[in-house]
Protein backbone atom coordinates (compact mmCIF):
# COMPACT_ATOMS: atom_id res chain seq x y z
CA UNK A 1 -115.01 -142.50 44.90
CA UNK A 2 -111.61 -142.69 42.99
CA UNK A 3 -109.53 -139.41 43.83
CA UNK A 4 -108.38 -137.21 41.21
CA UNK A 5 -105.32 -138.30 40.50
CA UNK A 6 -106.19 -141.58 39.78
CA UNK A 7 -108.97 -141.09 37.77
CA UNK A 8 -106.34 -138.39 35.71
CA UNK A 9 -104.24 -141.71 35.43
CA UNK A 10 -106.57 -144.03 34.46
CA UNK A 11 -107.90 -141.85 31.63
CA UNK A 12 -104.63 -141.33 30.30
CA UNK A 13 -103.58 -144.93 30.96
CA UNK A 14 -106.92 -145.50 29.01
CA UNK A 15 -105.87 -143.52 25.78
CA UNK A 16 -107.14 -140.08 26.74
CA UNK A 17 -104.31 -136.97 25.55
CA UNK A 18 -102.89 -135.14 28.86
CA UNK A 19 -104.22 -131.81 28.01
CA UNK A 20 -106.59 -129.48 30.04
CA UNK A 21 -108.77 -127.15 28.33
CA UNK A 22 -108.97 -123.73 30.08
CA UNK A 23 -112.84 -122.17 30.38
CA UNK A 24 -111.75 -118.05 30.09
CA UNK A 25 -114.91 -116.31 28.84
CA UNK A 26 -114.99 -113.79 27.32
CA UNK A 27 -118.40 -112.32 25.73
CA UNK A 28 -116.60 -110.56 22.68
CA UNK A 29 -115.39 -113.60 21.39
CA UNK A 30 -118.82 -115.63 22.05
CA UNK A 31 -120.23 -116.94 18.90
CA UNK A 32 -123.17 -114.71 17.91
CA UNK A 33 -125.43 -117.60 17.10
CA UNK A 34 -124.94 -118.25 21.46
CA UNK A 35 -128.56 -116.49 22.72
CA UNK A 36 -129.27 -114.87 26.00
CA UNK A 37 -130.72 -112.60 27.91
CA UNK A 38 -127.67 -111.18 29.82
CA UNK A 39 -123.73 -111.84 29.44
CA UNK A 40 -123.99 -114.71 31.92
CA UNK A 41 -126.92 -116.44 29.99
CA UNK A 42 -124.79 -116.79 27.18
CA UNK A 43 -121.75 -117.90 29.07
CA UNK A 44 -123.78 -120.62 30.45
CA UNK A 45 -125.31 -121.62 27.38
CA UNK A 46 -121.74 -121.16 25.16
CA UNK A 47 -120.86 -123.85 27.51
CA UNK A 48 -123.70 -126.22 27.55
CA UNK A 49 -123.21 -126.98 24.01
CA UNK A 50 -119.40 -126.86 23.72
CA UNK A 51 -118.66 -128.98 27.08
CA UNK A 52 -119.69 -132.14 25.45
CA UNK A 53 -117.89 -131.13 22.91
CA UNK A 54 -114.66 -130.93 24.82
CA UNK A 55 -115.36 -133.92 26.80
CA UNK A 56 -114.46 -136.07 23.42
CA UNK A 57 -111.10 -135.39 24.04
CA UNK A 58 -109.81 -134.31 26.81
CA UNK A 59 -109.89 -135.52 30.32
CA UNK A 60 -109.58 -132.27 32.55
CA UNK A 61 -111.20 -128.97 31.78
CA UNK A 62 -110.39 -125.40 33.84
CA UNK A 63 -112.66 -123.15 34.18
CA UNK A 64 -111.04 -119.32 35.19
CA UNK A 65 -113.27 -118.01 37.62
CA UNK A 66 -111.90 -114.16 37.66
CA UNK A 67 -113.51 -114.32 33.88
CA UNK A 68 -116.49 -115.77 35.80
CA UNK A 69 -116.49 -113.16 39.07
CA UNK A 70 -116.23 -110.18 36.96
CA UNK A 71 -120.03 -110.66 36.46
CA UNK A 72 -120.84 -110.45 40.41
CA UNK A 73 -123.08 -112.82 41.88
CA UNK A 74 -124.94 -114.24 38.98
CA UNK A 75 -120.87 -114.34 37.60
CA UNK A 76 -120.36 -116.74 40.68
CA UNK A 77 -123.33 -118.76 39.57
CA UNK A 78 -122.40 -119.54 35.99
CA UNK A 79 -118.90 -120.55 37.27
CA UNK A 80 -120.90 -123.46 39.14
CA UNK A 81 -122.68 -124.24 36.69
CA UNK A 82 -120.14 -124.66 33.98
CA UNK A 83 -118.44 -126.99 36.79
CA UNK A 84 -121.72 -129.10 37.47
CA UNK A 85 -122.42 -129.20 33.57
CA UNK A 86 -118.47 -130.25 32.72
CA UNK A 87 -118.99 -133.39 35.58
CA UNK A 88 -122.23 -133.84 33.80
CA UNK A 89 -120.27 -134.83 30.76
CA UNK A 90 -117.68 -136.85 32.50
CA UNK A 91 -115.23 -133.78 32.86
CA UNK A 92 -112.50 -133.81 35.72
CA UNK A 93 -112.61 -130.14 36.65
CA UNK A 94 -109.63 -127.55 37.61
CA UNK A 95 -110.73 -124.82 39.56
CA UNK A 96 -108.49 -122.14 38.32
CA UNK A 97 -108.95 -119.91 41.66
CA UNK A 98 -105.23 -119.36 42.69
CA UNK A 99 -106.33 -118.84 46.62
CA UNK A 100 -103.54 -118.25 49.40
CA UNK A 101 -104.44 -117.63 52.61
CA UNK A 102 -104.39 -118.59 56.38
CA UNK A 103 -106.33 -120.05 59.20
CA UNK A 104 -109.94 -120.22 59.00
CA UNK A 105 -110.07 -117.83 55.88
CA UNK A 106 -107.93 -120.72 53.92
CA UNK A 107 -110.49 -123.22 55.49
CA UNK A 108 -113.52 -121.20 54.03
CA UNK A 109 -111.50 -121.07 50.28
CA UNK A 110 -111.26 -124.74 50.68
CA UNK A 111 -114.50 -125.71 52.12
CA UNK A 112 -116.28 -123.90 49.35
CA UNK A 113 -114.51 -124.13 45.97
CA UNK A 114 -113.70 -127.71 47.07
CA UNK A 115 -117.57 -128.38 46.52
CA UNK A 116 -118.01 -126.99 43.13
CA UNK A 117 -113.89 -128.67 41.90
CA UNK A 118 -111.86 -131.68 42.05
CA UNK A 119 -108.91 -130.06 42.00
CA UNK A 120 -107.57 -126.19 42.78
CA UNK A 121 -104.56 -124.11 41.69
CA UNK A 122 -102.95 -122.26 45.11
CA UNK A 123 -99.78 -120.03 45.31
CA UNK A 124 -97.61 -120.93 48.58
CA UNK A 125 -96.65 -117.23 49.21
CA UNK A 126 -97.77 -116.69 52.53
CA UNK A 127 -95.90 -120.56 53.45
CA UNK A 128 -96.69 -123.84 54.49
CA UNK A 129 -99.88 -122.92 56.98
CA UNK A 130 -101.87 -121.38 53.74
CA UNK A 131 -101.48 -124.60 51.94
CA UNK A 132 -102.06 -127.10 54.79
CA UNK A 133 -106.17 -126.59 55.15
CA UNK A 134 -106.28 -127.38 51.27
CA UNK A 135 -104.30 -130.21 51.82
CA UNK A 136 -106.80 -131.98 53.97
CA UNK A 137 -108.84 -132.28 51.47
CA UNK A 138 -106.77 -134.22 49.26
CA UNK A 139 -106.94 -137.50 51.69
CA UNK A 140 -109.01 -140.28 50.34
CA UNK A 141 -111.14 -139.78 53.50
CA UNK A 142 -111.92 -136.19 52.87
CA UNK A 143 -112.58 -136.40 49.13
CA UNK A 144 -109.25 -136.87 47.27
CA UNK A 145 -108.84 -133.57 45.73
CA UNK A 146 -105.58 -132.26 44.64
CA UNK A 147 -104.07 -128.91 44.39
CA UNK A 148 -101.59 -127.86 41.71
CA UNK A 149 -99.02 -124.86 43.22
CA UNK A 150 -97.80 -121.87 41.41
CA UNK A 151 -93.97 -122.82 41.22
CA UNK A 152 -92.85 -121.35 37.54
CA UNK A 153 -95.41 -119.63 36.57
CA UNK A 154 -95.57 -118.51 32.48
CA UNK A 155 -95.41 -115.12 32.53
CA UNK A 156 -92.19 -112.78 31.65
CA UNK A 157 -93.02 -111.21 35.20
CA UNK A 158 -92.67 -114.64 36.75
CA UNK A 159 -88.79 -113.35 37.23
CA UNK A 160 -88.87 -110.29 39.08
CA UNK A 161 -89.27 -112.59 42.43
CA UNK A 162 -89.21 -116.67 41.08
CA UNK A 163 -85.99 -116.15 39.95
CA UNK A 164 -84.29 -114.37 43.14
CA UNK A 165 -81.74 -116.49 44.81
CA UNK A 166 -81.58 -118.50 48.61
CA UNK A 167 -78.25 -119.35 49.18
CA UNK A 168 -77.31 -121.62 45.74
CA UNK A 169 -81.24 -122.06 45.25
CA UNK A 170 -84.24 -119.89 43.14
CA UNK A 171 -86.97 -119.16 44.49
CA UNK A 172 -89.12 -121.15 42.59
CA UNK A 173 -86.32 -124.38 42.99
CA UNK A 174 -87.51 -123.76 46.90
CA UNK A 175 -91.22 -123.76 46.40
CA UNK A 176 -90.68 -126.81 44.28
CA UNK A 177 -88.87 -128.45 47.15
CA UNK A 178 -91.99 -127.76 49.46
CA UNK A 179 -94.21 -129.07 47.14
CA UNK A 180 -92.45 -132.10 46.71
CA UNK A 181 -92.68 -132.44 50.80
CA UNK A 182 -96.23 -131.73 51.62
CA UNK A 183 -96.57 -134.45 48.69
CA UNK A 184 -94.97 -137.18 50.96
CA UNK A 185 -97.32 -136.35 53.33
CA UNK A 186 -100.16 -137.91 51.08
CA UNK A 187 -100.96 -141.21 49.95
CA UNK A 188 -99.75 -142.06 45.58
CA UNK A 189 -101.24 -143.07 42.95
CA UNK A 190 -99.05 -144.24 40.00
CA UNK A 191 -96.47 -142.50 41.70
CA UNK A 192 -97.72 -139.47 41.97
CA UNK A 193 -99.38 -137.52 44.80
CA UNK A 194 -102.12 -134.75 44.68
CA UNK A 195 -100.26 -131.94 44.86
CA UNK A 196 -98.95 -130.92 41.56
CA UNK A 197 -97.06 -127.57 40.27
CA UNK A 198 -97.56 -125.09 37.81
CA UNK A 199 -94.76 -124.95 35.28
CA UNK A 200 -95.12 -122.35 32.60
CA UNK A 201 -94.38 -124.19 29.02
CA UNK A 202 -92.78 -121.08 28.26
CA UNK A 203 -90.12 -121.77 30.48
CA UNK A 204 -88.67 -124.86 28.72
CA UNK A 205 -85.38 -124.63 29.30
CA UNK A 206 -86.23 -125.37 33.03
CA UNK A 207 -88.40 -127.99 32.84
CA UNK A 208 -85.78 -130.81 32.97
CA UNK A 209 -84.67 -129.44 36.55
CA UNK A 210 -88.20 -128.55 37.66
CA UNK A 211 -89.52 -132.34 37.00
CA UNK A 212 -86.76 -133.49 38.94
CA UNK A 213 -87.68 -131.73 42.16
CA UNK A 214 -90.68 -132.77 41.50
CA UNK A 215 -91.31 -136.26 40.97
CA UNK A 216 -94.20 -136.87 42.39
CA UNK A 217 -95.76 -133.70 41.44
CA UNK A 218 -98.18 -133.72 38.21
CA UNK A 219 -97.17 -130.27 36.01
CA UNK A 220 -99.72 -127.87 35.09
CA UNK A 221 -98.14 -126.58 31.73
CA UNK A 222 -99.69 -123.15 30.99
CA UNK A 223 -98.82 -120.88 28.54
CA UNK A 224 -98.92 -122.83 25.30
CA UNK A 225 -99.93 -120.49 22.20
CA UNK A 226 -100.88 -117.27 22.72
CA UNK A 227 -98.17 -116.54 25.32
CA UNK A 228 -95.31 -118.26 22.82
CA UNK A 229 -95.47 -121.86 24.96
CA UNK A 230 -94.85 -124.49 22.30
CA UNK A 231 -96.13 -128.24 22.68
CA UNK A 232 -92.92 -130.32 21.52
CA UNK A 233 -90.58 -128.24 23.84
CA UNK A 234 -92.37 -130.32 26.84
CA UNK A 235 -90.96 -134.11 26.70
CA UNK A 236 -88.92 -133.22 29.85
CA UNK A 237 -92.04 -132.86 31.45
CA UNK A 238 -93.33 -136.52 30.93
CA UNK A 239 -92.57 -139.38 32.41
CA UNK A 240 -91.52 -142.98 30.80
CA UNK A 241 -95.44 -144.16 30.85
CA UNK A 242 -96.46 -140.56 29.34
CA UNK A 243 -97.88 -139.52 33.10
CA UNK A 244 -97.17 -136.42 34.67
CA UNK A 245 -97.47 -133.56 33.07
CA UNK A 246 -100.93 -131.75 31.40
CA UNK A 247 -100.49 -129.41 28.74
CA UNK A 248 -102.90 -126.49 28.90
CA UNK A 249 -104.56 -124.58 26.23
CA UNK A 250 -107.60 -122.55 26.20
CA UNK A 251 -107.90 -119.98 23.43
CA UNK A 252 -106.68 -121.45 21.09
CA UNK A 253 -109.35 -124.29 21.03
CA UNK A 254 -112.04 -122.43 22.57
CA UNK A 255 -111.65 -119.53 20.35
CA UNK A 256 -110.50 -121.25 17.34
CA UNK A 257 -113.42 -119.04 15.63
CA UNK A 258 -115.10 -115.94 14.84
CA UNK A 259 -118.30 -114.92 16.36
CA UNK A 260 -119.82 -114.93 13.05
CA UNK A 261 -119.02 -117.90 12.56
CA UNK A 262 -122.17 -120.68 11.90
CA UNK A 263 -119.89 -123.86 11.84
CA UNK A 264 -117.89 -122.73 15.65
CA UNK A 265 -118.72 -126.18 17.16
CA UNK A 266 -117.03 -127.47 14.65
CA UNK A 267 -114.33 -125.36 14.56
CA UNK A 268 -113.60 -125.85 18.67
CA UNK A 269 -114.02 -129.77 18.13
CA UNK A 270 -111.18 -129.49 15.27
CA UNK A 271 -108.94 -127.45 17.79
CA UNK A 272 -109.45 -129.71 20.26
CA UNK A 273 -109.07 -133.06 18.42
CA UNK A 274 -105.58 -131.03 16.81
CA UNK A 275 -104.47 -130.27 20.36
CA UNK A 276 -104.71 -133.61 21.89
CA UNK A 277 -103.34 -135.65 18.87
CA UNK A 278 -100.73 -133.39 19.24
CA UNK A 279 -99.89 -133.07 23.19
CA UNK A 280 -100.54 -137.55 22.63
CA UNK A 281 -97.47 -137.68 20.33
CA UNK A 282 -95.05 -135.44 22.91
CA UNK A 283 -96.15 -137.90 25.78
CA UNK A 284 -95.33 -140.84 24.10
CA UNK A 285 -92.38 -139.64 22.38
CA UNK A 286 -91.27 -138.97 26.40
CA UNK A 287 -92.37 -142.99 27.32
CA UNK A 288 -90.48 -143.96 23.86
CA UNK A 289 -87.12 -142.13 24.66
C-alpha cells in the first residue's frame, strides 16, 4: 500500500485542493434534523452523512479526538468510527491526538492510534526518544504513516516558550531543525518525507523562514478563520508544483450552519467547495510565481 505522503501527492498532483478538514464536534452546533439516542449517536451519524460530503473535495480530513474523549469510552468509539467511515469514503485521515511521550508508553500511543490513522500530530517536548517509536511507523515496511510536529503552533500563547531564544536560534527554529533531521532518516516521496510540522497560518510573517528549515517537511497550517489565519497570506508555504503545505479549516465548513437549519448539507458542501477553490488558487499562485 502507497504511504501517506504519496497518496497526499498524488491527489494533489491529480487536481485535489491541499486543504484538511478538521472533525471538532461539538453537539450544540449539530444540526437538529441529526437523530440519536445519546450525544455520541448523533456524532456518529452527523458524520455518516457529511463525510461523503467532504470527501468531494478534499483529500485529508482530521478528526480532534479530545472533542471525541470527552464522551468516555463510547467517546473513544465514535472517534473510530468517524476514522473507519472517512477511509470508507476514500478519506486520508489526520489523527489530531498531539501524543509525546517515552519508551514503551510512546510505543503503546503509536501502536494504537496508528491502527485507527494514517497520519498523527506529536509535540517533540520531551526530545528526540518521544518521537523515535512514532517514527517507525512511517517506513514503507511498517505502514508508511507520517507524523506532523508541533513547531509554530497558532495560538497567541505559542510565544511564551516557541519564541525563547538558543544562542542566535528560537525555539521553534530548533524544533524545526530536528524535524528536518529525523526526516532524512526516512525514505521521500516528491521530495518530501513523512514527517511534517505544524505551522500556525496565523503566524505568516514566519512562514518564509519556517519552509526553509523545512524542506522536506509538509506544513500543517492551522488556524485559518476563526483564530484570524487568512488563506492568501500562505504562498510562502507552497512549493513551485503547489506541494507542501495543507491549509486547515474546520468550523468554518463544518459549521457553516445553524442547527435549525434543513438545507446544512448543503450549506457544509458550499463551505467546502469555497474553501478548496480558494486554498487551489494560493497553491498555484505559489507554482506560478
Amino acid at each position: 500500500m502507497s504511504s501517506f505522503v504519496q497518496q497526499l501527492a498524488e491527489r494533489i498532483h491529480n487536481g485535489a485542493a491541499p486543504i484538511v478538514i478538521g472533525l471538532d464536534p461539538r453537539i450544540d452546533a449539530l444540526p437538529q434534523q441529526v437523530r440519536g439516542t445519546s450525544a455520541v449517536e448523533r456524532i456518529v451519524a452527523f458524520y455518516r452523512a457529511a463525510l461523503p460530503v467532504i470527501a468531494r473535495h478534499s483529500p485529508v480530513v482530521k478528526p480532534n479526538i479530545a472533542f471525541f474523549e470527552c464522551f468516555g469510552s463510547a467517546g473513544y468509539a465514535a472517534y473510530e468510527t468517524t476514522c473507519a467511515v472517512a477511509h470508507e469514503h476514500g478519506l486520508l485521515v489526520l489523527g489530531d491526538i498531539k501524543r509525546g511521550d517515552i519508551g514503551s508508553t510512546a510505543e503503546a500511543y503509536a501502536e494504537g492510534h496508528f491502527k485507527i490513522a494514517d497520519a498523527l500530530t506529536l509535540h517533540p517536548y520531551l526530545g528526540t526518544d518521544s518521537v523515535a517509536p512514532f517514527l517507525q511507523h512511517c517506513r514503507p515496511e511498517r505502514g508508511g504513516k507520517a507524523v506532523f510536529v508541533l513547531v509554530r503552533t497558532s495560538n497567541k500563547g505559542a510565544a511564551d516558550f516557541q519564541d525563547l531564544r538558543i544562542g542566535e536560534q528560537s525555539l521553534c527554529d530548533v524544533v524545526a531543525d530536528a524535524v528536518t533531521q529525523w526526516g532524512r532518516e526516512l525514505p521521500q516521496f516528491d521530495g518530501y518525507s513523512p514527517v511534517g510540522a505544524v505551522v500556525g497560518a496565523t503566524w505568516p510573517q514566519e512562514l518564509a523562514r519556517l519552509r526553509a528549515r523545512l524542506p522536506h517537511s509538509w506544513l500543517l497550517l492551522p488556524g485559518i478563520g476563526a483564530q484570524g489565519g487568512k488563506v492568501a497570506d500562505l504562498t510562502a508555504a507552497f512549493d513551485r508544483r503547489g506541494l507542501g503545505a495543507l491549509i486547515n479549516q474546520s468550523r468554518g465548513v463544518m459549521q457553516a450552519f445553524t442547527p435549525d437549519d434543513a438545507g446544512w448539507l448543503h450549506k457544509i458542501d458550499s463551505a467546502a467547495a469555497a474553501f478548496a477553490a480558494e486554498c487551489l488558487a494560493v497553491a498555484r499562485h505559489a507554482a506560478h510565481a
